[in-house]
Protein backbone atom coordinates (compact mmCIF):
# COMPACT_ATOMS: atom_id res chain seq x y z
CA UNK A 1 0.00 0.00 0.00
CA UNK A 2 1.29 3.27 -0.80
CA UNK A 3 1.35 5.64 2.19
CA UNK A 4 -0.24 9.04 1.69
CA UNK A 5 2.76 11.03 2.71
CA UNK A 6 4.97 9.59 -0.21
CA UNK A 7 2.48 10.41 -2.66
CA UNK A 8 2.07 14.24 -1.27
CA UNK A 9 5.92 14.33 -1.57
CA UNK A 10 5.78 13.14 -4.85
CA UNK A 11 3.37 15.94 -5.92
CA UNK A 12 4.92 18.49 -4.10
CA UNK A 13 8.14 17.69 -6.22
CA UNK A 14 5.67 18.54 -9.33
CA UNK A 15 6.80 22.86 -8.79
CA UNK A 16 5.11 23.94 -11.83
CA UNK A 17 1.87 22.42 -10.80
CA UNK A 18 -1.03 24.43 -9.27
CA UNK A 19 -2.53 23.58 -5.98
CA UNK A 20 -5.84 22.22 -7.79
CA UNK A 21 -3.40 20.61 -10.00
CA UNK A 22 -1.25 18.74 -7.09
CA UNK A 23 -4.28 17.90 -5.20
CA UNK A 24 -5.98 16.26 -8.49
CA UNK A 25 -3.01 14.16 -9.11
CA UNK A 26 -2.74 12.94 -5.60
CA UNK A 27 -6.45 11.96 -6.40
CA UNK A 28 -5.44 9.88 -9.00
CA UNK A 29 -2.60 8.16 -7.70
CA UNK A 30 -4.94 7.06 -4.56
CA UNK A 31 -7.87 5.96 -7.46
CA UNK A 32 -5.10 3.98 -9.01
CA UNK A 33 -3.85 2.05 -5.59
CA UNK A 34 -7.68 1.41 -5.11
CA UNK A 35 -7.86 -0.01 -8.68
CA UNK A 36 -4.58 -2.11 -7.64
CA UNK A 37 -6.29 -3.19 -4.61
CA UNK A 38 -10.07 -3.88 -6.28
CA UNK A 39 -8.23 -5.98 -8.76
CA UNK A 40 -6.75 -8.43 -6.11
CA UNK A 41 -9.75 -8.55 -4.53
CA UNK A 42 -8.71 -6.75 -1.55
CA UNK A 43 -11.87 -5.13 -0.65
CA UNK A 44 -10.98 -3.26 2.27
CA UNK A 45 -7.96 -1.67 0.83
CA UNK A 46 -9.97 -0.49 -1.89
CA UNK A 47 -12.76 1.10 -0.68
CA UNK A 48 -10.10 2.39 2.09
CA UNK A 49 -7.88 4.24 -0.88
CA UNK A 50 -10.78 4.92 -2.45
CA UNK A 51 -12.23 7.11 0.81
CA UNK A 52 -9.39 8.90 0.22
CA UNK A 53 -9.72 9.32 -3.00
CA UNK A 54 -12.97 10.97 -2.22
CA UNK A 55 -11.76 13.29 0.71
CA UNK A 56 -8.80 14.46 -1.14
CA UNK A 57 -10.91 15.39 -3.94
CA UNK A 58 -12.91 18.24 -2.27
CA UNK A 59 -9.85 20.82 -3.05
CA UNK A 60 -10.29 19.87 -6.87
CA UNK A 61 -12.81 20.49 -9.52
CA UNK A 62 -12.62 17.49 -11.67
CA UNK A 63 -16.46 16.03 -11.32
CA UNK A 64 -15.92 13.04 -13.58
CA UNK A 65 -12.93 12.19 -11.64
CA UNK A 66 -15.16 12.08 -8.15
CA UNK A 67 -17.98 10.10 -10.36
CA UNK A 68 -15.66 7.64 -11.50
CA UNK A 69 -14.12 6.93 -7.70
CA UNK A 70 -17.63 6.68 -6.67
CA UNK A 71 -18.23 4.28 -8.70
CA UNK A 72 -15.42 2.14 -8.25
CA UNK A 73 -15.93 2.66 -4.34
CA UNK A 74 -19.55 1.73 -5.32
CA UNK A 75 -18.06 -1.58 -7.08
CA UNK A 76 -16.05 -2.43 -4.08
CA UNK A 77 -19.07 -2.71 -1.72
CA UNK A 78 -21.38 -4.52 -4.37
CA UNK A 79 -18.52 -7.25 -4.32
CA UNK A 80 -18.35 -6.85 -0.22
CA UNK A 81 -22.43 -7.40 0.07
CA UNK A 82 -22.55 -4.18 0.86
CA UNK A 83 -25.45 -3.11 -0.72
CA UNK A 84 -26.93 0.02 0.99
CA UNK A 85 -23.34 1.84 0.81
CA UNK A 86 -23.24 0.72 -2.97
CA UNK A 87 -26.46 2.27 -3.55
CA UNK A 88 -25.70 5.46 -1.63
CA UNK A 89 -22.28 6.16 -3.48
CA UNK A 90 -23.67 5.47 -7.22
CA UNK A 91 -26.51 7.79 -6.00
CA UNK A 92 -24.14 10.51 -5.50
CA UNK A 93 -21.93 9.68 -8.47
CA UNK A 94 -25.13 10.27 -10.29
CA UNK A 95 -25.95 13.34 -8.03
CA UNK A 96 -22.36 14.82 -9.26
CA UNK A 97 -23.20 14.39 -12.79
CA UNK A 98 -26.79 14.73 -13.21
CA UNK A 99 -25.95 17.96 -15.56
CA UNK A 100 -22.82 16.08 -17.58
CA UNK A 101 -21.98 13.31 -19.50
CA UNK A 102 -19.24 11.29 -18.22
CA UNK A 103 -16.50 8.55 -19.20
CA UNK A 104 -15.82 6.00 -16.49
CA UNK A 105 -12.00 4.89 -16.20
C-alpha cells in the first residue's frame, strides 16, 4: 500500500503544478492504488484508498474524476455485500453528474 505522505511528496516535487493541479493528481494516484487493490480482490484496501480518493478530492474540480471513484468505491461494496453503501455512493456519483456526460475509467 502506498502511504499518503509519499504520494504528497511526490506531488509536491511537481513545482510547476497548481494547488488544484497537485491535489488532483494525488487523487489519481490514490484511485489507481484502489484499482490495484479492487483488482486483487482486496476489498478493504480499496474502498479504504478509495475514501481517500474521495476526501482528497474536495480541493479539486474534476467532477468526472469524483464520479468515476464513486463508482469504483460503489463496485467495491457490491462485491463486499454491501449493498446500501453501494447504492448510496452510485446515488451521488449520479448526483455529481446529473448535468454532464461522463466517461468512467
Amino acid at each position: 500500500s502506498i502511504s499518503t505522505s509519499y504520494v504528497v511528496s511526490i506531488v509536491q516535487e511537481q513545482t510547476t503544478m497548481t494547488a488544484v493541479e497537485q491535489q488532483t493528481k494525488l487523487v489519481e494516484v490514490l484511485k489507481n492504488e484502489g484499482n490495484s487493490h479492487f483488482q486483487k480482490s482486496n476489498l478493504p484496501e480499496a474502498i479504504l484508498a478509495y475514501s481517500q480518493a474521495v476526501q482528497a478530492w474536495e480541493k479539486t474540480d474534476d467532477l468526472n474524476l469524483k464520479a468515476t471513484i464513486l463508482s469504483n468505491r460503489a463496485a467495491c461494496y457490491l462485491k463486499a455485500g454491501g449493498l446500501e453503501k453501494c447504492v448510496e455512493d452510485c446515488t451521488e456519483a449520479l448526483t455529481v453528474v446529473q448535468d454532464g456526460t461522463i466517461r468512467c475509467k
